[in-house]
Protein backbone atom coordinates (compact mmCIF):
# COMPACT_ATOMS: atom_id res chain seq x y z
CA UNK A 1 85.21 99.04 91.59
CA UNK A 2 85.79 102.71 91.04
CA UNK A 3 86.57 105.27 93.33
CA UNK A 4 84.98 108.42 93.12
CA UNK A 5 87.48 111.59 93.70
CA UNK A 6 86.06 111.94 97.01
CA UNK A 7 86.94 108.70 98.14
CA UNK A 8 89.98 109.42 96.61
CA UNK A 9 90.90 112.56 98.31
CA UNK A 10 89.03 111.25 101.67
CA UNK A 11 91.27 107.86 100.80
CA UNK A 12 94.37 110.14 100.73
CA UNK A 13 93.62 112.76 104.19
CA UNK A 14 92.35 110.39 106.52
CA UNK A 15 95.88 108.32 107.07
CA UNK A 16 98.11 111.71 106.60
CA UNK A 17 95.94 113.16 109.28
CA UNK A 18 96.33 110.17 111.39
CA UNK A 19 100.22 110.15 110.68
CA UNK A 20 99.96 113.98 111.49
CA UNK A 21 98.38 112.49 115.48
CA UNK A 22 100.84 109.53 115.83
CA UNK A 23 103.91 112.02 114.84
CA UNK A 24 102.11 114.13 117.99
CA UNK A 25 102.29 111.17 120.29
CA UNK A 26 105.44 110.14 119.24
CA UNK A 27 106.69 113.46 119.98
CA UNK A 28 104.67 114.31 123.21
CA UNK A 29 106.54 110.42 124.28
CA UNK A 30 110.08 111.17 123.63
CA UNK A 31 109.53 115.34 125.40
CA UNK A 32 107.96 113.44 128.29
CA UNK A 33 110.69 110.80 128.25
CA UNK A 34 113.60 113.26 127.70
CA UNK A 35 113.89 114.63 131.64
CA UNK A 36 113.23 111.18 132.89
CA UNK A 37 115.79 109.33 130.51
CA UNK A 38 119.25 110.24 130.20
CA UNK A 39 119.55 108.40 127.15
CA UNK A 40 116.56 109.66 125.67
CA UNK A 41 117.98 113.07 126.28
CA UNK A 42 120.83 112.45 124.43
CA UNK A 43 119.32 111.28 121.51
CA UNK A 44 116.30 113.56 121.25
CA UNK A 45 117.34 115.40 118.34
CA UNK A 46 117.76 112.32 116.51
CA UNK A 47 114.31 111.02 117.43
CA UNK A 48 112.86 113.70 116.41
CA UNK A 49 114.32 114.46 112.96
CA UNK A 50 113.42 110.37 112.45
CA UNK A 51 110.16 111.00 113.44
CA UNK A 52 109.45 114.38 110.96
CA UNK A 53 110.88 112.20 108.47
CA UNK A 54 109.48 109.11 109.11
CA UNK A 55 106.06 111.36 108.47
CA UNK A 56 106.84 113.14 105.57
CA UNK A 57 107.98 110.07 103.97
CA UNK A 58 105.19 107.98 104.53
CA UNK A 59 102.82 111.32 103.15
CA UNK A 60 105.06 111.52 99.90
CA UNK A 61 104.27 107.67 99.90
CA UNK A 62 100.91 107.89 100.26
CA UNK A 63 99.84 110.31 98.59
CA UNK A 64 101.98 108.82 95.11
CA UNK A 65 100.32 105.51 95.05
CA UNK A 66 96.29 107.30 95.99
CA UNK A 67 97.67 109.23 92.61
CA UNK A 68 98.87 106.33 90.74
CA UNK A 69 95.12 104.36 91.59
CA UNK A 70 93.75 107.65 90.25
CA UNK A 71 95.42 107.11 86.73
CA UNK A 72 94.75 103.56 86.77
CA UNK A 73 91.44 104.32 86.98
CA UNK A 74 91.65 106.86 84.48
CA UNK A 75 93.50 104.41 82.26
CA UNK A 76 90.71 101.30 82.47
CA UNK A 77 87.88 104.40 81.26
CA UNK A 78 90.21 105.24 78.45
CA UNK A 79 90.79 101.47 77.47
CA UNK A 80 86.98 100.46 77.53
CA UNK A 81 86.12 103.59 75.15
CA UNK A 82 88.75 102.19 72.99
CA UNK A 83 87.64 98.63 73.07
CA UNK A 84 84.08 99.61 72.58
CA UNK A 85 85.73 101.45 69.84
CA UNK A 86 87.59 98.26 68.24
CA UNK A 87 84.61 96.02 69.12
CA UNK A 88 82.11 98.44 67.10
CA UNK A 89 84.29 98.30 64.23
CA UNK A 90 85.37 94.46 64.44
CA UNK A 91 81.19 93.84 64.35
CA UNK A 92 80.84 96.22 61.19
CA UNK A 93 83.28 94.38 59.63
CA UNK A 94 82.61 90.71 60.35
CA UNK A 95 78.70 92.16 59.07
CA UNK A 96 80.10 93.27 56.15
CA UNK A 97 82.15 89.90 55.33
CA UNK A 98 78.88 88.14 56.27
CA UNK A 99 77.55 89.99 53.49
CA UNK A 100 80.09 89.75 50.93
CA UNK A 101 79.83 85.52 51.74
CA UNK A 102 76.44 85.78 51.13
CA UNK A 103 77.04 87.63 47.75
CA UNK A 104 79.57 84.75 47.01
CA UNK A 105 77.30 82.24 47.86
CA UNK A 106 74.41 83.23 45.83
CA UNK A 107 76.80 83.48 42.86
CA UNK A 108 77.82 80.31 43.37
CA UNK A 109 74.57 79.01 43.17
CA UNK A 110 74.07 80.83 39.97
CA UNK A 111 76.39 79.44 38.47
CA UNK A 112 75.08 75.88 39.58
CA UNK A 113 72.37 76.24 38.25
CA UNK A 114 73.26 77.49 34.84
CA UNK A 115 75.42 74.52 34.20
């Protein structure tokens, strides 16, 4: 199955976005939970430079392996013009040793029936 570069690119935006919204909950959870919780308070900073990373590493992710798909497709179009390639040429020449056989053969026969 091949994906079509907008599948590809839809393939690629649709989870960032939805990281983009969870990184907003996430956020919106630990502001809301930071008054309430004194421990949450103290390590706010923390949860928040987890969660920014925790994003931007899953988009560098993401978006590396929707690229790497892309080249493996790329890859399987360049391989079957190349195969068509080697096919073409492995039929002209098994046509052409058909041919030279034949040529063979009907010398042979000549030459059984000269003798």
């Amino acid at each position: 199955m091949k994906l079509s570069k907008q599948s590809l690119i839809i393939a690629t935006t649709l989870p960032l976005v939805f990281g983009v919204l969870i990184l907003y909950n996430f956020i919106s959870a630990i502001n809301i939970l930071r008054p309430v919780a004194p421990s949450t308070s103290m390590i706010y900073n923390q949860l928040y430079v987890i969660g920014v990373f925790l994003i931007l590493a899953f988009a560098v992710y993401w978006c590396i392996m929707m690229y790497l798909i892309y080249l493996l497709q790329e890859n399987l179009l360049v391989l079957d013009k190349s195969l068509d390639k080697a096919a073409d040429v492995g039929a002209k020449h098994l046509s052409e040793s058909k041919n030279l056989l034949n040529q063979v053969i009907s010398i042979l026969k000549r030459y059984e029936l000269t003798q």
